[in-house]
Protein backbone atom coordinates (compact mmCIF):
# COMPACT_ATOMS: atom_id res chain seq x y z
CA UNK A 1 -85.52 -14.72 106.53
CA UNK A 2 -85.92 -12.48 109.48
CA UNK A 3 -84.71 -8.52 108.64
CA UNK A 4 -82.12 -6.90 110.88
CA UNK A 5 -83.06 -4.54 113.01
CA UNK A 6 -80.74 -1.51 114.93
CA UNK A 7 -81.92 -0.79 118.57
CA UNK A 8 -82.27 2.97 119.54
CA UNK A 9 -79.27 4.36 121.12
CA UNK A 10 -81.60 6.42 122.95
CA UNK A 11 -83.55 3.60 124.58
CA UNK A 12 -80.48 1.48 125.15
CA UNK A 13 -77.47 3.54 126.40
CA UNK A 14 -79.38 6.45 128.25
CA UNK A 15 -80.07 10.18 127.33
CA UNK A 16 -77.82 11.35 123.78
CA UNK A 17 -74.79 13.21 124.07
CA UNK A 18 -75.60 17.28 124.01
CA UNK A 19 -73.76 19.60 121.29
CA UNK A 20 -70.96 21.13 122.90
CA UNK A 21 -70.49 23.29 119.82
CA UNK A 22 -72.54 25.07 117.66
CA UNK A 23 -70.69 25.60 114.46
CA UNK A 24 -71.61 29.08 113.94
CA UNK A 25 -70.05 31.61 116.45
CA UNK A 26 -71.28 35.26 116.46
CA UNK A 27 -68.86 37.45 115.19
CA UNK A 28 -67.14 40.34 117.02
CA UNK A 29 -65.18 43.39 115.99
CA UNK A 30 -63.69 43.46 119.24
CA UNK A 31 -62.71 39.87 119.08
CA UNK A 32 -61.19 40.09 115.68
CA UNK A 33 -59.48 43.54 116.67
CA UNK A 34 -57.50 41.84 119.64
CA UNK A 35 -56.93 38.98 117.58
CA UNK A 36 -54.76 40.56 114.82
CA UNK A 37 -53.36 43.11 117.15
CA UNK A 38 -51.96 39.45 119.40
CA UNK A 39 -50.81 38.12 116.52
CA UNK A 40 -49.12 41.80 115.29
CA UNK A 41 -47.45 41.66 118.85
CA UNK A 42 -46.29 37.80 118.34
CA UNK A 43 -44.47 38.54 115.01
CA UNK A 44 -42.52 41.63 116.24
CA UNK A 45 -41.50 39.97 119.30
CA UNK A 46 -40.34 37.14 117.39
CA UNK A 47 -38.68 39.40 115.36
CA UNK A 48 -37.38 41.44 118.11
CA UNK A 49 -35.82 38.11 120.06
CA UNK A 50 -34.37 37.43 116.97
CA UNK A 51 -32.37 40.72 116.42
CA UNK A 52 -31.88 40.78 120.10
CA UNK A 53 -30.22 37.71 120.58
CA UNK A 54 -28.19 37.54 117.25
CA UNK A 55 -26.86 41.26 118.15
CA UNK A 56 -26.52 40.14 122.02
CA UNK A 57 -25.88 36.73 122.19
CA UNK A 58 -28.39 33.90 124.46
CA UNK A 59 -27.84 35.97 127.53
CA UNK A 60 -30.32 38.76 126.69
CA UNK A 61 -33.15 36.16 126.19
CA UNK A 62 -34.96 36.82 129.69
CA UNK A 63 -37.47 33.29 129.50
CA UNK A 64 -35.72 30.32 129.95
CA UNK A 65 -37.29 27.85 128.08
CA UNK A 66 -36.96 30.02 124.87
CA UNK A 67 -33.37 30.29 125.59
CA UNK A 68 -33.40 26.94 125.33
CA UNK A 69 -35.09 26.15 122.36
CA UNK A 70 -32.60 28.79 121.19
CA UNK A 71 -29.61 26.65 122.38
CA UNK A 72 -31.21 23.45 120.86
CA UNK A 73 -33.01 24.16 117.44
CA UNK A 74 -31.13 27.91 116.73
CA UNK A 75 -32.94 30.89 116.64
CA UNK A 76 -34.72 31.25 113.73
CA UNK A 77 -36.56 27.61 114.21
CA UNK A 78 -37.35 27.93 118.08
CA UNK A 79 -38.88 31.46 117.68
CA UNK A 80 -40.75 30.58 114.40
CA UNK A 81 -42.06 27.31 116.75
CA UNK A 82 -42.69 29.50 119.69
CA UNK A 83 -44.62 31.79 117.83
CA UNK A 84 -46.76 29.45 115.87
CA UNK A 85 -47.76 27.73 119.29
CA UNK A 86 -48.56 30.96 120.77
CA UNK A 87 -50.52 32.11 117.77
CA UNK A 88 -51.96 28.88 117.25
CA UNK A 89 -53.14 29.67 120.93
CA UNK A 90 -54.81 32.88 121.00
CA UNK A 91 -56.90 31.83 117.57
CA UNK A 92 -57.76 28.59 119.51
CA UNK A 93 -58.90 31.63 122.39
CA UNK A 94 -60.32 33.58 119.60
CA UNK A 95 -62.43 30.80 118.37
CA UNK A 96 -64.04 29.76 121.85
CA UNK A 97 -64.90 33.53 121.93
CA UNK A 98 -62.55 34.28 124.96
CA UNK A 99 -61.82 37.79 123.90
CA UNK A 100 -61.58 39.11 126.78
CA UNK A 101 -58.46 36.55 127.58
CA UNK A 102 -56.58 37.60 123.67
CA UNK A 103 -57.10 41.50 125.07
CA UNK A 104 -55.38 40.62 128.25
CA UNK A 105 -52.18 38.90 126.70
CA UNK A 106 -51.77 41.89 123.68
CA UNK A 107 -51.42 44.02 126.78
CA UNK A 108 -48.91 41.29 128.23
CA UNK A 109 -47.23 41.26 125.04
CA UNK A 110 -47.11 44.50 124.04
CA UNK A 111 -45.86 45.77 127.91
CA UNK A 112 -43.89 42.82 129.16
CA UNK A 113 -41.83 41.88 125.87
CA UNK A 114 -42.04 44.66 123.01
CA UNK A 115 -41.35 47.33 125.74
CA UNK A 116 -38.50 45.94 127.08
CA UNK A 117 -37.10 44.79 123.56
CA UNK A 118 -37.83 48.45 122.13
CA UNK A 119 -35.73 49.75 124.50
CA UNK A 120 -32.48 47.67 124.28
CA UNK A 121 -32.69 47.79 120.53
CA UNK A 122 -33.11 51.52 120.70
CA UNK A 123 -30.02 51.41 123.17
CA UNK A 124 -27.41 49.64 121.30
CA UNK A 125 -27.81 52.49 118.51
């Protein structure tokens, strides 16, 4: 009885596919900072779009595809999915060590949509 034998991958379909990932990223303070202060700035927009557009009504939502979400799933489930995406997002960022990009959309975040939501909310007192 002859015994089976496997044939080298190596020899018969070329050169071996390279890592593309390590498995054990270098940490950064930096990194981690901007990561919990994006996430900070997801909830309390969230939050803010909520309070905003239950106080306002739909018309106050300035992006139109969460003002559609809004009009489809309600409030509470489209900003809770929006959110999660996002955050699910910037950790995906976070782990491929694009700091630099999580920095960049806090700022976004913090400027673009808590400034503007600060200030109507502070308004309708």
């Amino acid at each position: 009885m002859a015994t089976a034998g496997y044939a080298d991958p190596a020899r018969c379909l070329g050169t071996t596919v390279p890592k593309v990932w390590n498995g054990s990223p270098t940490r950064s303070r930096f990194g981690d900072l901007m990561l919990v202060l994006f996430l900070v700035a997801q909830c309390l927009d969230g939050v803010f779009t909520y309070v905003g557009v239950k106080t306002f009504g739909i018309g106050v939502e300035a992006n139109p595809l969460i003002a559609a979400l809004i009009l489809e799933f309600g409030a509470g489930a489209a900003l809770v999915g929006a959110k999660m995406v996002a955050g699910g997002l910037g950790i995906a960022l976070h782990l491929r060590q694009v700091h630099g990009a999580v920095a960049a959309l806090t700022l976004f975040y913090v400027t673009i949509a808590l400034g503007p939501w600060t200030a109507i909310l502070l308004s309708a007192r």
